[in-house]
C-alpha atoms as a PDB file:
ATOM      1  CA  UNK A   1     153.865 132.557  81.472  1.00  0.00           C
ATOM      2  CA  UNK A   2     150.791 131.783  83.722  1.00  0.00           C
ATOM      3  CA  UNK A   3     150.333 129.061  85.070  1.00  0.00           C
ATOM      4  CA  UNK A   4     146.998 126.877  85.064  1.00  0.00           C
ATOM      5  CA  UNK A   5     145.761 126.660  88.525  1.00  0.00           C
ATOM      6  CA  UNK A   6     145.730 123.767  90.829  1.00  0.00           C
ATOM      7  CA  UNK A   7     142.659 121.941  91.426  1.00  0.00           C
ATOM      8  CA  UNK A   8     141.454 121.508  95.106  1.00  0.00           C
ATOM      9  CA  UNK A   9     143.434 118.107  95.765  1.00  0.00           C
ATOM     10  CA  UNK A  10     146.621 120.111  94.524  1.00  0.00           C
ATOM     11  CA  UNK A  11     147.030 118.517  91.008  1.00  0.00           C
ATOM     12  CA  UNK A  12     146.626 120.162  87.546  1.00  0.00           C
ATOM     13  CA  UNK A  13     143.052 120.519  86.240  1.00  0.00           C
ATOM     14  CA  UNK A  14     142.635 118.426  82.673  1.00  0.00           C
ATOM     15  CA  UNK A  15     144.254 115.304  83.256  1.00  0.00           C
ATOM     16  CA  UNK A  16     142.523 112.893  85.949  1.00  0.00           C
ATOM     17  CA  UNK A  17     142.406 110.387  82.556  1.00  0.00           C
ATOM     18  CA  UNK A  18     146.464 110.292  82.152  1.00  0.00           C
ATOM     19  CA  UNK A  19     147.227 110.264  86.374  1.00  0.00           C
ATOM     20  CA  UNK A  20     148.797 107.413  87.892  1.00  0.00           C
ATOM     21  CA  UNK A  21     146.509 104.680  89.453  1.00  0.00           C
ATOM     22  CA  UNK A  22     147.193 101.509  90.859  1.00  0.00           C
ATOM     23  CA  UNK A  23     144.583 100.261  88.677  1.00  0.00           C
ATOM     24  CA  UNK A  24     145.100  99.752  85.007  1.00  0.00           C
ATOM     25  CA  UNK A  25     143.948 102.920  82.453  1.00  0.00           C
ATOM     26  CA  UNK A  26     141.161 104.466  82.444  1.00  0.00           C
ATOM     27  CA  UNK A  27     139.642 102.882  79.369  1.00  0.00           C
ATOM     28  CA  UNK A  28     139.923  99.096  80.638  1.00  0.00           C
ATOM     29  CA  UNK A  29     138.542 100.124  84.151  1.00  0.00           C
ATOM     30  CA  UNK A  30     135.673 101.638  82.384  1.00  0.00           C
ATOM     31  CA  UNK A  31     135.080  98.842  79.905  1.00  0.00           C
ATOM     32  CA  UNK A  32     135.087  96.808  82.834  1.00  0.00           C
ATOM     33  CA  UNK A  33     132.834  98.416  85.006  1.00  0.00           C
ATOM     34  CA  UNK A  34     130.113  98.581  82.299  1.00  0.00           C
ATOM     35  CA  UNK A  35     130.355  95.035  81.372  1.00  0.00           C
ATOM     36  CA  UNK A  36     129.903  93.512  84.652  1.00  0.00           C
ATOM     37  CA  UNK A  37     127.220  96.141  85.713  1.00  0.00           C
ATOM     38  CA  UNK A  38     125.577  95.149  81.953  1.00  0.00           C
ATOM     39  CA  UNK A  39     125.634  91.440  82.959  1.00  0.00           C
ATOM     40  CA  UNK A  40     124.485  91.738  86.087  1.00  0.00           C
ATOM     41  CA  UNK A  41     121.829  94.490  86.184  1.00  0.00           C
ATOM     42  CA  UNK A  42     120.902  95.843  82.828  1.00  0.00           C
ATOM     43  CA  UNK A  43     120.879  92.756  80.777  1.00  0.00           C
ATOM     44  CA  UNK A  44     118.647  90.843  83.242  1.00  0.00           C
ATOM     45  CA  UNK A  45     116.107  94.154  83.389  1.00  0.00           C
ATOM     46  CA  UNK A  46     116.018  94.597  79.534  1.00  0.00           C
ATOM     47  CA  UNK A  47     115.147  90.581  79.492  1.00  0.00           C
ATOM     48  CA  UNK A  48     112.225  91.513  82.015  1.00  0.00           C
ATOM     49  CA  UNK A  49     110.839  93.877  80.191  1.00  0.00           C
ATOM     50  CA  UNK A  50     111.014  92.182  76.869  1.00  0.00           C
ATOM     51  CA  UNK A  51     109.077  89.091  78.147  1.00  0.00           C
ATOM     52  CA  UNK A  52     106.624  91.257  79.693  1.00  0.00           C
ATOM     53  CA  UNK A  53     106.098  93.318  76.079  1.00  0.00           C
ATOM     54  CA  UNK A  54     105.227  90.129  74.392  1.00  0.00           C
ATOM     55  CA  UNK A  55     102.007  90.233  76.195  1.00  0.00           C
ATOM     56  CA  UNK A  56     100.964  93.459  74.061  1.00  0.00           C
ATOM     57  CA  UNK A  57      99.588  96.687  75.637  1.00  0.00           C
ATOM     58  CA  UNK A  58      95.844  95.280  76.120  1.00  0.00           C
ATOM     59  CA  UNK A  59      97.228  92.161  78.271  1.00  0.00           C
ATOM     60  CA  UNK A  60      99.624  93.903  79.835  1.00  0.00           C
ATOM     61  CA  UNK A  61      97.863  96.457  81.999  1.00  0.00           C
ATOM     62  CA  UNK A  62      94.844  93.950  82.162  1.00  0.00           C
ATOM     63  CA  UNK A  63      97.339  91.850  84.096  1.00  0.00           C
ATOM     64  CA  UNK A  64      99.193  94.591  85.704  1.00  0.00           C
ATOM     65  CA  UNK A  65      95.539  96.079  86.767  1.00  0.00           C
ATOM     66  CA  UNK A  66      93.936  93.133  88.196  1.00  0.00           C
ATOM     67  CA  UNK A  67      92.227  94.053  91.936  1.00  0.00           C
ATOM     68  CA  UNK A  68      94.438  91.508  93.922  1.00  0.00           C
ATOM     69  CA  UNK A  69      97.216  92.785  92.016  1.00  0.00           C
ATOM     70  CA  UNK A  70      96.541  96.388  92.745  1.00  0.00           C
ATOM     71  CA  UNK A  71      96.201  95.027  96.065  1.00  0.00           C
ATOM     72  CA  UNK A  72      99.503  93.582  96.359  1.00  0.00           C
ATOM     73  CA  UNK A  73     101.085  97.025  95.013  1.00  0.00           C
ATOM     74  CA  UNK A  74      99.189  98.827  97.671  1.00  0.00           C
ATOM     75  CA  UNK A  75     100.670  96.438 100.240  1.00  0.00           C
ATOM     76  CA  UNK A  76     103.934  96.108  99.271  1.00  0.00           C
ATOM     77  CA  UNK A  77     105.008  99.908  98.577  1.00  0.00           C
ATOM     78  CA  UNK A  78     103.008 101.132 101.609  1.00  0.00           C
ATOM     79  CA  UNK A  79     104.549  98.709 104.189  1.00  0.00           C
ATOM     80  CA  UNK A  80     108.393  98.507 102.729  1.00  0.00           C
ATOM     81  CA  UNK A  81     107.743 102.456 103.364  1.00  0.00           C
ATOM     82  CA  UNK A  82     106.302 102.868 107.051  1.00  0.00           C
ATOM     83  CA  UNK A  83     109.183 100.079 107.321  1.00  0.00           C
ATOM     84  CA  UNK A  84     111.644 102.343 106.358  1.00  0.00           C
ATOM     85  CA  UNK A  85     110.383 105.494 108.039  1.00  0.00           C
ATOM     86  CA  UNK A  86     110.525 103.620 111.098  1.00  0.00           C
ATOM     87  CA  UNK A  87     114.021 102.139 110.458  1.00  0.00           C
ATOM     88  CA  UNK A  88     115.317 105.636 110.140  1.00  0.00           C
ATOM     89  CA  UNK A  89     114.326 107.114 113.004  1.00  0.00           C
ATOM     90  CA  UNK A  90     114.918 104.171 115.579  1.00  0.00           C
ATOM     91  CA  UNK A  91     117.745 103.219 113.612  1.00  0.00           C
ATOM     92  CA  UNK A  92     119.295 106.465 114.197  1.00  0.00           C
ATOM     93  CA  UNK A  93     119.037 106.057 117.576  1.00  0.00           C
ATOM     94  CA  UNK A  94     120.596 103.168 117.613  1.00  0.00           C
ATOM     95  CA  UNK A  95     123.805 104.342 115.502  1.00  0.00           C
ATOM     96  CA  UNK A  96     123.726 107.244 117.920  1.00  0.00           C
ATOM     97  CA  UNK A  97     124.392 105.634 121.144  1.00  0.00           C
ATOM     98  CA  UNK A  98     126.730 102.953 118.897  1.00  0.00           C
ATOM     99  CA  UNK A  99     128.947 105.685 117.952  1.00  0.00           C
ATOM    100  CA  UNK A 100     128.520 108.071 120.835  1.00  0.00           C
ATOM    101  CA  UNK A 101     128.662 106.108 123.760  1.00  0.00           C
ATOM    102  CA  UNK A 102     130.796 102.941 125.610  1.00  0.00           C
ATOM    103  CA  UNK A 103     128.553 101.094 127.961  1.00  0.00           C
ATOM    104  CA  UNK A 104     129.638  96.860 128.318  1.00  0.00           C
ATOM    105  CA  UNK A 105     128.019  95.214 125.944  1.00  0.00           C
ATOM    106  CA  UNK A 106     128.107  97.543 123.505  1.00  0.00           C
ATOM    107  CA  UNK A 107     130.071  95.214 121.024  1.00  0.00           C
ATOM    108  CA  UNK A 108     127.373  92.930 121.264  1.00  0.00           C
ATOM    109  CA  UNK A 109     124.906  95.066 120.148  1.00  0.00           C
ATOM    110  CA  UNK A 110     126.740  96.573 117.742  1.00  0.00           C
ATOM    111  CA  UNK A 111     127.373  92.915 116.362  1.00  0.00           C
ATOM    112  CA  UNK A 112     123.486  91.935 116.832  1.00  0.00           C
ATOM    113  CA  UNK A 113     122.850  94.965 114.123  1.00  0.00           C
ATOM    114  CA  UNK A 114     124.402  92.498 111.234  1.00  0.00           C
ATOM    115  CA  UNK A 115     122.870  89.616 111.909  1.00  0.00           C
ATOM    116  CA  UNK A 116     119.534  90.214 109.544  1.00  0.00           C
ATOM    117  CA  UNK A 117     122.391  89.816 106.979  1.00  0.00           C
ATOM    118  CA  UNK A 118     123.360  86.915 107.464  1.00  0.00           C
ATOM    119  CA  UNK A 119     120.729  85.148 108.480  1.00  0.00           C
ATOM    120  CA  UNK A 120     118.423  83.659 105.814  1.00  0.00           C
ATOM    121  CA  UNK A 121     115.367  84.959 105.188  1.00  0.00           C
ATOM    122  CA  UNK A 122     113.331  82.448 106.019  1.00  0.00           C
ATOM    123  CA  UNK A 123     114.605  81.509 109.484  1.00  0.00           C
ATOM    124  CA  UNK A 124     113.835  85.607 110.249  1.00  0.00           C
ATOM    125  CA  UNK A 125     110.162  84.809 108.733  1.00  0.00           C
ATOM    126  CA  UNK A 126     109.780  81.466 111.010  1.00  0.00           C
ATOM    127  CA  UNK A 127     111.160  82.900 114.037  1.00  0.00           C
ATOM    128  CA  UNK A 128     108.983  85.929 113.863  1.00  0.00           C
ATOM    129  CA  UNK A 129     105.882  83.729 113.539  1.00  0.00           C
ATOM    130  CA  UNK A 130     106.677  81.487 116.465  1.00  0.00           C
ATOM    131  CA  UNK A 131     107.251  84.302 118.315  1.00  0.00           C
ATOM    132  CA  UNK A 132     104.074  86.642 117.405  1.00  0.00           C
ATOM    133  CA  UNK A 133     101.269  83.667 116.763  1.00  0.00           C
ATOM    134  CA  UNK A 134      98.709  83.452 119.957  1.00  0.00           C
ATOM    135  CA  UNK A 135     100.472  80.526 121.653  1.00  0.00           C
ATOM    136  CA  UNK A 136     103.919  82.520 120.897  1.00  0.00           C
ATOM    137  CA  UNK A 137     106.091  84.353 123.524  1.00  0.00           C
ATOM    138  CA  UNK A 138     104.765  87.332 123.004  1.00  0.00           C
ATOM    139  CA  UNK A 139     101.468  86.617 120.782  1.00  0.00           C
ATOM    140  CA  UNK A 140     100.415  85.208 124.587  1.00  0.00           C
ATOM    141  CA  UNK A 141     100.794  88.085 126.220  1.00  0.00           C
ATOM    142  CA  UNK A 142      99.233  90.846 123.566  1.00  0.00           C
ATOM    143  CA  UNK A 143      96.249  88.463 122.535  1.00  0.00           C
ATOM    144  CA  UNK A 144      94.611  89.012 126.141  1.00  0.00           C
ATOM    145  CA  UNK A 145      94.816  92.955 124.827  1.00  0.00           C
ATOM    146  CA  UNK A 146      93.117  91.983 121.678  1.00  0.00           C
ATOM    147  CA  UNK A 147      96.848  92.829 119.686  1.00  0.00           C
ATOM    148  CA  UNK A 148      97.331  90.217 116.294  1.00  0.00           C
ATOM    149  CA  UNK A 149     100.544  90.330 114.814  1.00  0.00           C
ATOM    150  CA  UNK A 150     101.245  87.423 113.131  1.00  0.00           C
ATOM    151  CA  UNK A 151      98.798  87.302 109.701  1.00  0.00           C
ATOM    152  CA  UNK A 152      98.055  90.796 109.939  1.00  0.00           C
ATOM    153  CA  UNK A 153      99.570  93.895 108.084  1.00  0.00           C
ATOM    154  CA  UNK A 154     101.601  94.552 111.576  1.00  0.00           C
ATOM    155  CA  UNK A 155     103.769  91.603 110.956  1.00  0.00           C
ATOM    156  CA  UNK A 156     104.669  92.630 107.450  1.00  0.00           C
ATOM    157  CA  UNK A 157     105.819  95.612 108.863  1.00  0.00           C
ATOM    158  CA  UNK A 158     107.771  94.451 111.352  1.00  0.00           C
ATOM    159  CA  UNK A 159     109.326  91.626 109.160  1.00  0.00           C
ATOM    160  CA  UNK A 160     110.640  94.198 106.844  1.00  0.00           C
ATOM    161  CA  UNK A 161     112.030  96.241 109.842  1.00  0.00           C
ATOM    162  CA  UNK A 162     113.842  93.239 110.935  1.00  0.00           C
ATOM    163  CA  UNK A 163     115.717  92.489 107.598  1.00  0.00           C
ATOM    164  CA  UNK A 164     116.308  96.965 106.406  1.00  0.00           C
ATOM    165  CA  UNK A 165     117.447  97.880 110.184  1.00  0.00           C
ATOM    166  CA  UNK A 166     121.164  96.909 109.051  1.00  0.00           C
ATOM    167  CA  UNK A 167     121.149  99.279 106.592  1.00  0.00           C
ATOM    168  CA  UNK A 168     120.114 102.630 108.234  1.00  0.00           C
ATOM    169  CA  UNK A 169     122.534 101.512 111.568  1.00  0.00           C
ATOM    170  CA  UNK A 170     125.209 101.186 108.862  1.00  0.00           C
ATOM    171  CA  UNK A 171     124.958 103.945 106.891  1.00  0.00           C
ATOM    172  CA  UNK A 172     124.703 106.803 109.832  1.00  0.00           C
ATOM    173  CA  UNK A 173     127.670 105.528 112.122  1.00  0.00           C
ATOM    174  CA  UNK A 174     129.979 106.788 109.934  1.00  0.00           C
ATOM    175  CA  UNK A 175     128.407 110.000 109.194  1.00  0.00           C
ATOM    176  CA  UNK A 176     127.474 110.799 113.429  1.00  0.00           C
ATOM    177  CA  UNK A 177     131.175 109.623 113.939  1.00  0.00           C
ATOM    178  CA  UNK A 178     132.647 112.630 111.449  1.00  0.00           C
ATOM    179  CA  UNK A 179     129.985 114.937 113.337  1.00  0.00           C
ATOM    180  CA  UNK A 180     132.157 116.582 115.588  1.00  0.00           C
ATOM    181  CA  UNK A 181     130.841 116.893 119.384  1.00  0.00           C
ATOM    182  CA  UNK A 182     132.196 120.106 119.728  1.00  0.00           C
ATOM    183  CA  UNK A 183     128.810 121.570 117.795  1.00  0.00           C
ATOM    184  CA  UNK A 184     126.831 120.071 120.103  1.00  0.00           C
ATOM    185  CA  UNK A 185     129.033 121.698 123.001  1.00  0.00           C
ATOM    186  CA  UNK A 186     128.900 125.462 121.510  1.00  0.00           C
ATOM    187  CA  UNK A 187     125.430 124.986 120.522  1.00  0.00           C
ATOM    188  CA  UNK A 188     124.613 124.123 124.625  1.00  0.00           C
ATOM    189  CA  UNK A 189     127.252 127.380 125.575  1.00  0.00           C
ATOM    190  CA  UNK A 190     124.840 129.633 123.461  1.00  0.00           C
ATOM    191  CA  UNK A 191     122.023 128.590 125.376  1.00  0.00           C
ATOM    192  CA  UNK A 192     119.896 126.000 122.313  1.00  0.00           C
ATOM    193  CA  UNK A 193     117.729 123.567 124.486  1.00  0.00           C
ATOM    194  CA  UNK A 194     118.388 119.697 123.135  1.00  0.00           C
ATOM    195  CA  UNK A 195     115.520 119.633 120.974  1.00  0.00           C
ATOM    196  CA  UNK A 196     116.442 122.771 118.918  1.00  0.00           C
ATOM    197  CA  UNK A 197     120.340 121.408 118.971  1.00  0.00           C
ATOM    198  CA  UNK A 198     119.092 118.228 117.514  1.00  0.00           C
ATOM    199  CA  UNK A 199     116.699 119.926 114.920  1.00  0.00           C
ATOM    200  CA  UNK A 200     119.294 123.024 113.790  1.00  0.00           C
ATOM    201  CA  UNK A 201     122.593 121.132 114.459  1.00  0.00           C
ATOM    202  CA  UNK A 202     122.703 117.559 114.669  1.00  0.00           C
ATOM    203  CA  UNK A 203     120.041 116.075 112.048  1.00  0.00           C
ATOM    204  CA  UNK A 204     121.135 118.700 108.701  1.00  0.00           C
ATOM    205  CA  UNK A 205     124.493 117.494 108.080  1.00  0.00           C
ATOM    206  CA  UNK A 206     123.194 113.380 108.921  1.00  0.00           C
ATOM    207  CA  UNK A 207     120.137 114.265 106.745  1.00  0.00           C
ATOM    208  CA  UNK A 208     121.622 112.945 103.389  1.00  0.00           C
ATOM    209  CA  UNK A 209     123.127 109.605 105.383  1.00  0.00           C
ATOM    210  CA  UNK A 210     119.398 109.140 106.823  1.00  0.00           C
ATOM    211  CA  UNK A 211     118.134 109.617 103.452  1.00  0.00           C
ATOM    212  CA  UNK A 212     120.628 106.893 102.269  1.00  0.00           C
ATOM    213  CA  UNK A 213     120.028 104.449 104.598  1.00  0.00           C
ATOM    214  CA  UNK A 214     115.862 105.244 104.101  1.00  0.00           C
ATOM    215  CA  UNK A 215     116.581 104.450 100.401  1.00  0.00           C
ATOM    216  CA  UNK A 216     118.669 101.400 101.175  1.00  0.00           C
ATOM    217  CA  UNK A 217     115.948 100.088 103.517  1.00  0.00           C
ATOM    218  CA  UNK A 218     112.896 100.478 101.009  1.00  0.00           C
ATOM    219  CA  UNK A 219     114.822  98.868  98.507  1.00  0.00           C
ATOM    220  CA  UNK A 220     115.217  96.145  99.960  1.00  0.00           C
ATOM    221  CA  UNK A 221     111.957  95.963 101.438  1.00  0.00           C
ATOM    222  CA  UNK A 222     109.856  96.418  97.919  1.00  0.00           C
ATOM    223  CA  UNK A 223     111.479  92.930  97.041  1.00  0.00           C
ATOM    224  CA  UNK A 224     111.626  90.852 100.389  1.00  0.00           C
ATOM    225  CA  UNK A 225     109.792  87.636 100.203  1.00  0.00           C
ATOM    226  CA  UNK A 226     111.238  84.703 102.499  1.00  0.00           C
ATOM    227  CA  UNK A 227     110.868  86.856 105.959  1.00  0.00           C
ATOM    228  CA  UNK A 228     107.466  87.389 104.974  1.00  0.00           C
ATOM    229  CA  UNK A 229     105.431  84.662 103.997  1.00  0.00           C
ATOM    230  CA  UNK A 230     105.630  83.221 107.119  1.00  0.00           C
ATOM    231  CA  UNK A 231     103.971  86.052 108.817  1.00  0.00           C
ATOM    232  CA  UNK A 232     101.832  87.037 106.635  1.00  0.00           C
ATOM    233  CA  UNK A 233      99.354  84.544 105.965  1.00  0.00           C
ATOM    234  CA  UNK A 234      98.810  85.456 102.268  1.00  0.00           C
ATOM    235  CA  UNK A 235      95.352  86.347 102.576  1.00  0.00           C
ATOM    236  CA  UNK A 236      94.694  87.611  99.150  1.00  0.00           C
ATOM    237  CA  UNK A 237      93.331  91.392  99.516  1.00  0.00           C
ATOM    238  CA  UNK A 238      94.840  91.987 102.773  1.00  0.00           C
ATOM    239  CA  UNK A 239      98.555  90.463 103.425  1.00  0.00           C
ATOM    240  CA  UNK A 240      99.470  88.968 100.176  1.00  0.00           C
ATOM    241  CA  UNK A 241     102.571  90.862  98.709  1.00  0.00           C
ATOM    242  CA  UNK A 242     103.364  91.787  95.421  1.00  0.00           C
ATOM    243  CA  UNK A 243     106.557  89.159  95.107  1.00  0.00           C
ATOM    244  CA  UNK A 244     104.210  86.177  96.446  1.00  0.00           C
ATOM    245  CA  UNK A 245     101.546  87.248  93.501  1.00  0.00           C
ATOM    246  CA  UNK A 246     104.860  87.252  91.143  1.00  0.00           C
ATOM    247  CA  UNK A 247     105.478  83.467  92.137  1.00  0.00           C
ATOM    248  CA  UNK A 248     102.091  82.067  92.425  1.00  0.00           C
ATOM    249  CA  UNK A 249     102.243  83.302  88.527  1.00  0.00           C
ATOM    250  CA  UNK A 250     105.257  81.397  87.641  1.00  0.00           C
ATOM    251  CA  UNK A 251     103.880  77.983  89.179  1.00  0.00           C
ATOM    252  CA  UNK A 252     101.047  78.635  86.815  1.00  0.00           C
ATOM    253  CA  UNK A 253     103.479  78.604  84.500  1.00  0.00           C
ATOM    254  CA  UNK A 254     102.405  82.326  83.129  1.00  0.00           C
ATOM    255  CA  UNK A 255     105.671  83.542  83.033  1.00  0.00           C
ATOM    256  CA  UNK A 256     104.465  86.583  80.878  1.00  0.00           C
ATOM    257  CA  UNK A 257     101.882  87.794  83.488  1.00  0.00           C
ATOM    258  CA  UNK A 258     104.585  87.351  86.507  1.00  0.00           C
ATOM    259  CA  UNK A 259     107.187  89.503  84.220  1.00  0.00           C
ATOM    260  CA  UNK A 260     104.212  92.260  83.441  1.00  0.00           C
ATOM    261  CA  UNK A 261     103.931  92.627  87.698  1.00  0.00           C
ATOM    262  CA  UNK A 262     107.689  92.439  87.868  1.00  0.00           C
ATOM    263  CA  UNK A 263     108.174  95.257  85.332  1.00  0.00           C
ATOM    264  CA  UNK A 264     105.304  97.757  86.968  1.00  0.00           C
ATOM    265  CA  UNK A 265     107.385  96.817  90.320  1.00  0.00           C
ATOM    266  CA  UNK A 266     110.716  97.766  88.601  1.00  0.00           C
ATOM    267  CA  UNK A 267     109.456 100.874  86.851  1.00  0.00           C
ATOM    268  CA  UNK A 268     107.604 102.223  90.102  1.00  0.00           C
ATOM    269  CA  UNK A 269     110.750 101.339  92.484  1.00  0.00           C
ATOM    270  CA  UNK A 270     113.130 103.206  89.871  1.00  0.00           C
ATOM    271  CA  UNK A 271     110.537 106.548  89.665  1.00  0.00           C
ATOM    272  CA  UNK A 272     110.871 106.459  93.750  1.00  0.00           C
ATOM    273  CA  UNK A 273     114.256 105.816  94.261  1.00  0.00           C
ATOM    274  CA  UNK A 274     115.309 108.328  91.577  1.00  0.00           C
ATOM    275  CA  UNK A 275     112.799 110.828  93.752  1.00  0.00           C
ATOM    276  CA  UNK A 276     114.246 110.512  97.270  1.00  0.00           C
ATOM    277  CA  UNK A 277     117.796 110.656  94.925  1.00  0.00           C
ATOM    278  CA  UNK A 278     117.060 114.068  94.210  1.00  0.00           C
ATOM    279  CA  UNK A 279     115.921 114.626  97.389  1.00  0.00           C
ATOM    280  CA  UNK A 280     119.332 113.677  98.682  1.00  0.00           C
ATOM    281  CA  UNK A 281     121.391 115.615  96.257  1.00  0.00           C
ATOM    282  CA  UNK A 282     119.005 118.704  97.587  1.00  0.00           C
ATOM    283  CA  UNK A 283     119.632 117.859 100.942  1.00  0.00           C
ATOM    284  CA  UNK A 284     123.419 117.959 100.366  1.00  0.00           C
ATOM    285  CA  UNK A 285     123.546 121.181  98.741  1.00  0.00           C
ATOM    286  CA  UNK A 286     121.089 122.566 101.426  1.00  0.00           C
ATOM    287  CA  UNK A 287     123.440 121.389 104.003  1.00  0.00           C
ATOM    288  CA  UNK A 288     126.864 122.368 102.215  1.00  0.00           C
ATOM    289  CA  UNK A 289     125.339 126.060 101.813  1.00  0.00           C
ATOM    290  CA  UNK A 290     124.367 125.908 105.585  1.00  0.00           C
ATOM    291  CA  UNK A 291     128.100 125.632 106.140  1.00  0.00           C
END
């Protein structure tokens, strides 16, 4: 009688429903899981983009297409990504010597890294306007060099690389501590110069963590609102960002227009994220068939 073979881990094939688990059946954990993901994602969405269809089709793009609106778009997509395209390269830089190297101090730094998360929002929006306006501690010394960060497009950038840092740091140190230093090692032996070890050995296997943490970072960029405000000087046309146009709708009390810029945000955010998604599930097969 033949036997049905054993999956990879070593059990039976057919019965991951009926195995053991520490948590109760199958069924319930599912159940569970879709509830609380229903109440706290996909109920709130669908109630976005109901409000926002009560405007009608005409309203709704006339709102959604309004010149300071498009503005807004344009300013908050294109920053929260040059945010997050700079996050992932210095921020794998700075998970790289986290993970690779022991120098004093180093749990300081590596504590520093967190604290965008748990400080609030605003404070990170104050302090970087104290410390990039013209009588700031550095606004003093890159005004003489005709340099404006603070109410400029600059500042927006570098308020959203203050609060998505966190996120790339995070998301590579575990994947460049699993990279074993023993590639980089026979890569030397065979004669590869650093750049072409870095390009051909280190960065394919961390591509679909830096992918991650990119994702991670423009999410939460798109959205941000209390670190930037500050900064920014909401200059309609030029630094006024999509979530500030969102709330100056609501104290008009048009709660229908605010949901119709929320719901273009949502459905745009969803067609990129699901886009460098698939570029990370390529990216992991790429790599896994490199191996």
């Amino acid at each position: 009688m033949k036997r049905k073979p054993a999956s990879p881990g070593g059990r039976p094939p057919g019965r991951r429903l009926r195995e053991h688990s520490v948590l109760p059946g199958f069924g319930l954990s599912l159940g569970l899981s879709l509830t609380y993901t229903s109440l706290i994602v996909l109920i709130p969405l669908a109630a976005l983009v109901l409000r926002s269809s009560s405007l009608g089709w005409h309203d709704f793009w006339e709102v959604a297409l309004e010149p300071r609106v498009l503005a807004s778009f344009r300013l908050s997509f294109g920053a929260a990504f040059v945010a997050a395209a700079l996050n992932t390269v210095f921020g794998f830089v700075v998970a790289w010597t986290l993970t690779r190297y022991r120098f004093p101090g180093r749990r300081l730094l590596d504590a520093l890294v967190d604290l965008p998360f748990a400080l609030p929002t605003a404070v990170s929006g104050i302090a970087l306007t104290a410390l990039f306006v013209p009588d700031g501690w550095v606004g003093r010394i890159l005004e003489p060099l005709g340099i404006n960060i603070a109410f400029t497009r600059a500042g927006i950038v570098i308020a959203l690389i203050l609060i998505g840092m966190p996120f790339v740091v995070r998301t590579l140190q575990p994947a460049i501590a699993n990279l074993p230093a023993e590639l980089e090692e026979a890569a030397a032996t065979l004669g590869a110069s650093r750049l072409r070890t870095v390009a051909r050995v280190v960065l394919p296997p961390l591509m679909p963590a830096m992918l991650t943490g990119f994702t991670l970072a423009f999410a939460r960029a798109i959205g941000e609102y209390g670190s930037v405000i500050f900064i920014a000087g909401n200059l309609p046309f030029r630094t006024e960002i999509a979530p500030l146009v969102i709330v100056m709708k609501l104290e008009q009390f048009d709660y229908g227009g605010a949901a119709a810029i929320g719901t273009v945000m949502l459905a745009a955010s969803f067609l990129l994220l699901l886009a460098v998604n698939l570029l990370q599930l390529w990216s992991r097969r790429w790599s896994g068939a490199g191996i």
